[in-house]
PDB file of N, CA and C in Angstrom:
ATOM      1  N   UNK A   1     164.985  94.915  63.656  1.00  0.00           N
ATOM      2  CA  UNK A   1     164.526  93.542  63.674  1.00  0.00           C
ATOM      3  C   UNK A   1     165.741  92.638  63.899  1.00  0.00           C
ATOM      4  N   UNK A   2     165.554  91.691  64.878  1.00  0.00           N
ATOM      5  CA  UNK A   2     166.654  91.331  65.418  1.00  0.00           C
ATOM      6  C   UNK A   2     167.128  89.355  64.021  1.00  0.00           C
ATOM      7  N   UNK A   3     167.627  89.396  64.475  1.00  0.00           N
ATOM      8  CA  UNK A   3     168.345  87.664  63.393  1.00  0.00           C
ATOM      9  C   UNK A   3     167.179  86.391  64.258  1.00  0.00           C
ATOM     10  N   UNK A   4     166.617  86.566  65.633  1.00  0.00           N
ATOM     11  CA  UNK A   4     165.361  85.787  65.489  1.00  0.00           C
ATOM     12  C   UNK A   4     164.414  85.979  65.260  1.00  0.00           C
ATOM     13  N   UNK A   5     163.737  87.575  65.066  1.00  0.00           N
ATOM     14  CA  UNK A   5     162.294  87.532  64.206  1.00  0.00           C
ATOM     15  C   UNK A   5     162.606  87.132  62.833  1.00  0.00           C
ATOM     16  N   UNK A   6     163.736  87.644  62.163  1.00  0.00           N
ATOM     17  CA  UNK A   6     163.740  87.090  60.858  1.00  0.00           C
ATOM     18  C   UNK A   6     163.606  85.811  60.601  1.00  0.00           C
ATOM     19  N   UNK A   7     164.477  84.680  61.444  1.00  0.00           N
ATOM     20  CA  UNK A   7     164.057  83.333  61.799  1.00  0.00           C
ATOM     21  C   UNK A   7     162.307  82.655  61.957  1.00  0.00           C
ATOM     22  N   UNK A   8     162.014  83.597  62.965  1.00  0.00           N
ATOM     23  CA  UNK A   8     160.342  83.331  63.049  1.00  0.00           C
ATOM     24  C   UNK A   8     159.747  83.424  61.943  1.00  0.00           C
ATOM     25  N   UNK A   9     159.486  84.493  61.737  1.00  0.00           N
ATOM     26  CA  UNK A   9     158.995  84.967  60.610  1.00  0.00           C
ATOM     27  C   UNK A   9     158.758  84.287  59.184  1.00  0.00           C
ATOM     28  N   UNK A  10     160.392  84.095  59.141  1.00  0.00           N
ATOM     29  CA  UNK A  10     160.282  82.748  57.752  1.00  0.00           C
ATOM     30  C   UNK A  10     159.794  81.298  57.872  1.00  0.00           C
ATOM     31  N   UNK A  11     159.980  81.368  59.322  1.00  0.00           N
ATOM     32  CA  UNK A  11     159.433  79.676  59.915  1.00  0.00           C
ATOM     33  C   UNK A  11     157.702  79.634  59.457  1.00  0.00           C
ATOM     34  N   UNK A  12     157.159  80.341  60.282  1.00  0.00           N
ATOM     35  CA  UNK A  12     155.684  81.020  59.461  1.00  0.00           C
ATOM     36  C   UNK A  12     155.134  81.315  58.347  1.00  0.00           C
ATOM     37  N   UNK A  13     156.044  81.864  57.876  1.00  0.00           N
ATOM     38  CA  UNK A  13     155.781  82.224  56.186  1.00  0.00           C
ATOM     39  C   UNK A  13     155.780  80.737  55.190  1.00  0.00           C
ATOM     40  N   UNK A  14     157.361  80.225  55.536  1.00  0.00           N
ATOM     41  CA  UNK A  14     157.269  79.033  54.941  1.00  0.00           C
ATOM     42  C   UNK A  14     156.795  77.969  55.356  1.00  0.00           C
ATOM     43  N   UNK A  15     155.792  78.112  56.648  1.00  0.00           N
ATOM     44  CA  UNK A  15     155.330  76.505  57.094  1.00  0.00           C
ATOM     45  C   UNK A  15     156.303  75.908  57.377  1.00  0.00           C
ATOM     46  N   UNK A  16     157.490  76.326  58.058  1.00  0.00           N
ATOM     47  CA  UNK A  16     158.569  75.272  58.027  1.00  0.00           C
ATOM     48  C   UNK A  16     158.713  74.465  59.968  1.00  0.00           C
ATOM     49  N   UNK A  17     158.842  73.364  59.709  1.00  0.00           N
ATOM     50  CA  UNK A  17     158.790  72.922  60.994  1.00  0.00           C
ATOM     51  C   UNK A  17     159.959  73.105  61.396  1.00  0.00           C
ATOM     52  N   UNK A  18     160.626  72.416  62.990  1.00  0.00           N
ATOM     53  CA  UNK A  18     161.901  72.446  63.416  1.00  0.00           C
ATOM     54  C   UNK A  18     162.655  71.573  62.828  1.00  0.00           C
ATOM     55  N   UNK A  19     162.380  70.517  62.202  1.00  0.00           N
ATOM     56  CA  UNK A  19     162.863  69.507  62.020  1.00  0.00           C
ATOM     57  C   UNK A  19     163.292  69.809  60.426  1.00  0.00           C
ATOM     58  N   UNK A  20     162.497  70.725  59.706  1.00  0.00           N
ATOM     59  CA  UNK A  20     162.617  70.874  58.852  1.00  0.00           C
ATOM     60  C   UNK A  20     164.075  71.779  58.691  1.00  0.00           C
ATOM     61  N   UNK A  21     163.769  72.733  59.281  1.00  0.00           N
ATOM     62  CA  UNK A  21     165.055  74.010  60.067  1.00  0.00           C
ATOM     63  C   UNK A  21     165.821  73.134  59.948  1.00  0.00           C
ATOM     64  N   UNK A  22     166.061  72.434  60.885  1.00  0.00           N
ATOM     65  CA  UNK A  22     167.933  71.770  60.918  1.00  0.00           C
ATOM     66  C   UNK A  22     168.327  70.809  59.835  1.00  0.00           C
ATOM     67  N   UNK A  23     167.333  70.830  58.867  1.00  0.00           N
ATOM     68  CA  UNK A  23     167.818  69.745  57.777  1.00  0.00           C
ATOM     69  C   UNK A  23     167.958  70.406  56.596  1.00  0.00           C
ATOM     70  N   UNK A  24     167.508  72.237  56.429  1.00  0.00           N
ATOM     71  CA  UNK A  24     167.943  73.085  55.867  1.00  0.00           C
ATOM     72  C   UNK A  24     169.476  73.665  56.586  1.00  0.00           C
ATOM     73  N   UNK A  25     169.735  73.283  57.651  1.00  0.00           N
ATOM     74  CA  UNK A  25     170.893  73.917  58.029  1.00  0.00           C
ATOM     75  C   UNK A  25     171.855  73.084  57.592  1.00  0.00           C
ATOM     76  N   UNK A  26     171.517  71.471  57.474  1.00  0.00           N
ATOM     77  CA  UNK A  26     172.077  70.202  57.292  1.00  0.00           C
ATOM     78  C   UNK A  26     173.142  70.267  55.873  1.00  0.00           C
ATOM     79  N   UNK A  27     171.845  70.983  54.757  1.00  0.00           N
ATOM     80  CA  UNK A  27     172.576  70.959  53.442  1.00  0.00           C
ATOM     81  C   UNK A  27     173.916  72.234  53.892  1.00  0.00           C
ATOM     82  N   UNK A  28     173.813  72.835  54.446  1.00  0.00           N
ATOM     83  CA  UNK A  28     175.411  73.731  54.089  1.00  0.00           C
ATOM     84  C   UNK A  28     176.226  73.318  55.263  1.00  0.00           C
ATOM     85  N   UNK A  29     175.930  71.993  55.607  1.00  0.00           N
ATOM     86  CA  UNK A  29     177.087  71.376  57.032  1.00  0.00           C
ATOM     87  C   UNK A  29     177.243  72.438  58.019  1.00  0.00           C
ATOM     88  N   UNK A  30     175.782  73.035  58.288  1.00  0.00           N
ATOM     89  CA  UNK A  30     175.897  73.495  59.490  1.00  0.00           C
ATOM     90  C   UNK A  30     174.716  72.799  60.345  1.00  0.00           C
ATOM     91  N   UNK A  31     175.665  72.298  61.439  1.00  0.00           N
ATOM     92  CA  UNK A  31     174.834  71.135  61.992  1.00  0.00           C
ATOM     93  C   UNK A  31     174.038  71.758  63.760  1.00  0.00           C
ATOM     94  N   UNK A  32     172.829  71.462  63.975  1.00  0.00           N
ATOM     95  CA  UNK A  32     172.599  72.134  65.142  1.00  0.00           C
ATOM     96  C   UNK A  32     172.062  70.834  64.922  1.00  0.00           C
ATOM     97  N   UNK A  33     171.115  71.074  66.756  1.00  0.00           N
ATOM     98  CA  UNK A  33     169.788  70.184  67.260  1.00  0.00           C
ATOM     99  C   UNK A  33     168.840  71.186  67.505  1.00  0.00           C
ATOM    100  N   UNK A  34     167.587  70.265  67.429  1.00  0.00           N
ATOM    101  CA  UNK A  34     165.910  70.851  67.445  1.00  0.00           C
ATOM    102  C   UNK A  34     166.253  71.664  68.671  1.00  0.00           C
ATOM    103  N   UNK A  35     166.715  71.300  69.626  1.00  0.00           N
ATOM    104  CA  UNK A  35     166.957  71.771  71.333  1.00  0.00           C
ATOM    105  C   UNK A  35     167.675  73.318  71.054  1.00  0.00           C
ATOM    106  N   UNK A  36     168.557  73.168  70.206  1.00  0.00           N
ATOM    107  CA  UNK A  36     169.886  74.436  70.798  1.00  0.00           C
ATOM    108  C   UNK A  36     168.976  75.204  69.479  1.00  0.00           C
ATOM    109  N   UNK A  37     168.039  74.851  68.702  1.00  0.00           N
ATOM    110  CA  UNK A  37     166.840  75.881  67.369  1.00  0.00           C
ATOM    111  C   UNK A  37     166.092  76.337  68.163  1.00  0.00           C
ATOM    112  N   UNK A  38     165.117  75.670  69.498  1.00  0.00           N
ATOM    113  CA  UNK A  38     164.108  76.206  69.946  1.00  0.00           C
ATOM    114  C   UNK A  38     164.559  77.234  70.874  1.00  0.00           C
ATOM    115  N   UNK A  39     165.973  77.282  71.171  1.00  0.00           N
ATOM    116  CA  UNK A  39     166.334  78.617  72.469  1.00  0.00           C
ATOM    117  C   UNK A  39     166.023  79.891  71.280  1.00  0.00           C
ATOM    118  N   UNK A  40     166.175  80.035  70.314  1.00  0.00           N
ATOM    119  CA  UNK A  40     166.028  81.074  69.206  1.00  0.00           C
ATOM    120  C   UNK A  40     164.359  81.511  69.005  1.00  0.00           C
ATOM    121  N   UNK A  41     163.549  80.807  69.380  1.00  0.00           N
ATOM    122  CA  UNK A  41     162.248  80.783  69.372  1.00  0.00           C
ATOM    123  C   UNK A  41     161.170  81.380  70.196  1.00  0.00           C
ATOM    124  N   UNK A  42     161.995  81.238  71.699  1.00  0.00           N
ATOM    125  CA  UNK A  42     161.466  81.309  72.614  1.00  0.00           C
ATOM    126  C   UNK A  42     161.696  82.995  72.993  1.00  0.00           C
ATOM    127  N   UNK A  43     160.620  83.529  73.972  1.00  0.00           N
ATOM    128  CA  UNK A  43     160.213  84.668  74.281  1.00  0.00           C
ATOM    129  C   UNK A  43     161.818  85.153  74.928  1.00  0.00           C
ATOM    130  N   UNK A  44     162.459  86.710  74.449  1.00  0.00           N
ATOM    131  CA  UNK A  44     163.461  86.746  75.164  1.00  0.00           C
ATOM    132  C   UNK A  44     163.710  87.060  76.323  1.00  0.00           C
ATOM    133  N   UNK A  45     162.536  86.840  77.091  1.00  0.00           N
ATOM    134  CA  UNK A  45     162.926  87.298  79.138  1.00  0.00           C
ATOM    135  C   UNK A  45     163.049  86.012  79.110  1.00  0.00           C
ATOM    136  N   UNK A  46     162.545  84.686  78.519  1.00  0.00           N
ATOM    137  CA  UNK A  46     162.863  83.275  78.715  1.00  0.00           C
ATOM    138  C   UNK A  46     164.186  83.035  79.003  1.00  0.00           C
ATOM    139  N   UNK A  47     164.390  82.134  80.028  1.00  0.00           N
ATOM    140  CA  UNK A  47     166.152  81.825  80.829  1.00  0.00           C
ATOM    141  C   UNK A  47     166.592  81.263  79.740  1.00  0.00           C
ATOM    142  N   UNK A  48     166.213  80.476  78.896  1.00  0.00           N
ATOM    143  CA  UNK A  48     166.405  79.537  78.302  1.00  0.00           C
ATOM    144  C   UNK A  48     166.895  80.034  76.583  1.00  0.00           C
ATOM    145  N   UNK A  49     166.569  81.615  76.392  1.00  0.00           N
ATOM    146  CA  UNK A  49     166.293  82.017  75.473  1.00  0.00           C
ATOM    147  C   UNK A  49     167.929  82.362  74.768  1.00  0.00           C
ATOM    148  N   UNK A  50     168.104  82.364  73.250  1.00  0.00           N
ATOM    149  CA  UNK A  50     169.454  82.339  72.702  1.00  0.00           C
ATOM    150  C   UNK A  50     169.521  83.389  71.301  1.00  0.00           C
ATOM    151  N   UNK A  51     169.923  84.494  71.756  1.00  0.00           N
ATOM    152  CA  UNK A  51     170.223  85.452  70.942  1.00  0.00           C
ATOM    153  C   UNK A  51     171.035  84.439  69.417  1.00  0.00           C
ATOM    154  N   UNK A  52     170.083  84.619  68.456  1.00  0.00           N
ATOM    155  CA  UNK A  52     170.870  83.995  66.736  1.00  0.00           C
ATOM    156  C   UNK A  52     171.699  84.925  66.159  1.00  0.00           C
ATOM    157  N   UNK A  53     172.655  84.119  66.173  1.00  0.00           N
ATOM    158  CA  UNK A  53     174.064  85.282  65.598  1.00  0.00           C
ATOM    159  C   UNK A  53     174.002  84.928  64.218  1.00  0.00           C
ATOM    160  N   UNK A  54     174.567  86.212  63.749  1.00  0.00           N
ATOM    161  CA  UNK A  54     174.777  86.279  62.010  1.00  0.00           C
ATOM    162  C   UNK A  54     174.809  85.163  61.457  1.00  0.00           C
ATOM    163  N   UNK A  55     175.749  84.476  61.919  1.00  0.00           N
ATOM    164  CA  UNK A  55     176.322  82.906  61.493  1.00  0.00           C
ATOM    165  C   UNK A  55     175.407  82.186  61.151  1.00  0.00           C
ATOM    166  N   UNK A  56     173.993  82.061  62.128  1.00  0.00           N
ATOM    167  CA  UNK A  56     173.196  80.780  62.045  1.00  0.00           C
ATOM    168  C   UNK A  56     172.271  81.287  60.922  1.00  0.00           C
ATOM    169  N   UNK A  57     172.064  83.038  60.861  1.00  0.00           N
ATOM    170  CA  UNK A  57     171.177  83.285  59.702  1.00  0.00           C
ATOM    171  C   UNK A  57     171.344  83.025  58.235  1.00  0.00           C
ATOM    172  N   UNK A  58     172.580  83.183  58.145  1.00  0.00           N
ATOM    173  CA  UNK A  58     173.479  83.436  57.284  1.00  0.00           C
ATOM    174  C   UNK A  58     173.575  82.027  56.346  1.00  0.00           C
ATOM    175  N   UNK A  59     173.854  80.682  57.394  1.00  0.00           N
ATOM    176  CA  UNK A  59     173.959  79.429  56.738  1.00  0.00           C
ATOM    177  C   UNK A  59     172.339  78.931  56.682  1.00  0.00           C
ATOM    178  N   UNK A  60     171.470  79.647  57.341  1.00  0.00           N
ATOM    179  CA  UNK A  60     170.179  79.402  56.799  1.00  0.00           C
ATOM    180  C   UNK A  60     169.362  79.747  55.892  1.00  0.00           C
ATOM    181  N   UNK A  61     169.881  80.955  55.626  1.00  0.00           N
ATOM    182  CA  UNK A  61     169.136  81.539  54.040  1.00  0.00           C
ATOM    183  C   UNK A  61     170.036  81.040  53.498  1.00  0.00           C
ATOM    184  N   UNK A  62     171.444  80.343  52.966  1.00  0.00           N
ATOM    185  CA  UNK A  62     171.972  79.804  51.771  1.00  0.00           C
ATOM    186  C   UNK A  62     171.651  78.471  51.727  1.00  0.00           C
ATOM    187  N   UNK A  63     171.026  77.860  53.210  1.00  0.00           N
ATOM    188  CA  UNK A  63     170.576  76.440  53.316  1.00  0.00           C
ATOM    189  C   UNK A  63     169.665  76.895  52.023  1.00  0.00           C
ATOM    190  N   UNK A  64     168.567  77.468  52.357  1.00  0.00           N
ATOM    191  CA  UNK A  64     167.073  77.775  52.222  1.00  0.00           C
ATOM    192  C   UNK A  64     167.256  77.734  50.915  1.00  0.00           C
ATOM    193  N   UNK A  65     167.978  78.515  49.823  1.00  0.00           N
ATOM    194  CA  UNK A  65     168.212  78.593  48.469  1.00  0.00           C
ATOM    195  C   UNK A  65     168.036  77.466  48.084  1.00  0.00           C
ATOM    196  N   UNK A  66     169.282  76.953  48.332  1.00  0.00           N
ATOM    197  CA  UNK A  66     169.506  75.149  48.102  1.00  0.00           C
ATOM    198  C   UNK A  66     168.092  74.449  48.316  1.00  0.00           C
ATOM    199  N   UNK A  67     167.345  74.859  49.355  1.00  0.00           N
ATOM    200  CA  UNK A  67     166.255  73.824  49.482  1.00  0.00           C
ATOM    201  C   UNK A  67     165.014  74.085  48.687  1.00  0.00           C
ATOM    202  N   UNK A  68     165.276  75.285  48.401  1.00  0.00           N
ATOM    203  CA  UNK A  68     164.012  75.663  47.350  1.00  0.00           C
ATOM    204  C   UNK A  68     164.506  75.559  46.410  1.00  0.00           C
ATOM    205  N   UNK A  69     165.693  75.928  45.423  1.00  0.00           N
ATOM    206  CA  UNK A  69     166.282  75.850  44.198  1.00  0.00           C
ATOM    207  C   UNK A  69     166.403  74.426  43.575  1.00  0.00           C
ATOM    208  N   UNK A  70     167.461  74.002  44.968  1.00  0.00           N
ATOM    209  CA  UNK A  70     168.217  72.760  44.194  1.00  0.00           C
ATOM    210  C   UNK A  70     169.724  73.180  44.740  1.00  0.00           C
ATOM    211  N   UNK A  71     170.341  72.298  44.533  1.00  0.00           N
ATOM    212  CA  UNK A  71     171.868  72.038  44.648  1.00  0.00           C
ATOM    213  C   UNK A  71     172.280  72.816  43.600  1.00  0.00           C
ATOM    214  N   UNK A  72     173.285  74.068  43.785  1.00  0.00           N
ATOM    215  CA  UNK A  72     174.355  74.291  42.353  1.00  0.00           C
ATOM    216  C   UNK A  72     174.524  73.845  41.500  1.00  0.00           C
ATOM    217  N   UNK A  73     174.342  74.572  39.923  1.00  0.00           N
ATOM    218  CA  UNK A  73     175.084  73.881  38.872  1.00  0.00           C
ATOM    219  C   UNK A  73     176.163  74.434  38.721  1.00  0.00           C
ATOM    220  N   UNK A  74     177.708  73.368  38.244  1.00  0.00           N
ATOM    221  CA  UNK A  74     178.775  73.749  38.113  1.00  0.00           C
ATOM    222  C   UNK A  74     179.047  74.262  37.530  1.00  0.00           C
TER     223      UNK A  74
END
């Protein structure tokens, strides 16, 4: 399973929109646009289509914590 079904997948599971996505990416200052989220989305024979590297999964499930948890306590 590649780093964009896992992406899909949770997008679905959690009802989460695009807009929502980059404002979970927002809390760990990793900053994208809706544009350079939807190449991750799209079918991969699509020209347009963008293999998600570790990186973007990575600051999105620790976004995701934060957005379901809460911010760290010190």
């Amino acid at each position: 399973m590649s780093n964009n079904d896992v992406l899909k997948k949770l997008r679905v599971a959690l009802k989460l929109r695009d807009t929502d996505i980059v404002k979970i990416l927002a809390l760990v200052d990793f900053h994208m646009t809706t544009s350079e989220l939807n190449a991750f989305f799209r079918a991969e024979d699509h020209p347009n289509y963008k293999e998600a590297g570790d990186q973007v999964l990575r600051n999105f499930l620790n976004g995701l914590v934060i957005h379901l948890r809460g911010p760290r306590q010190g």
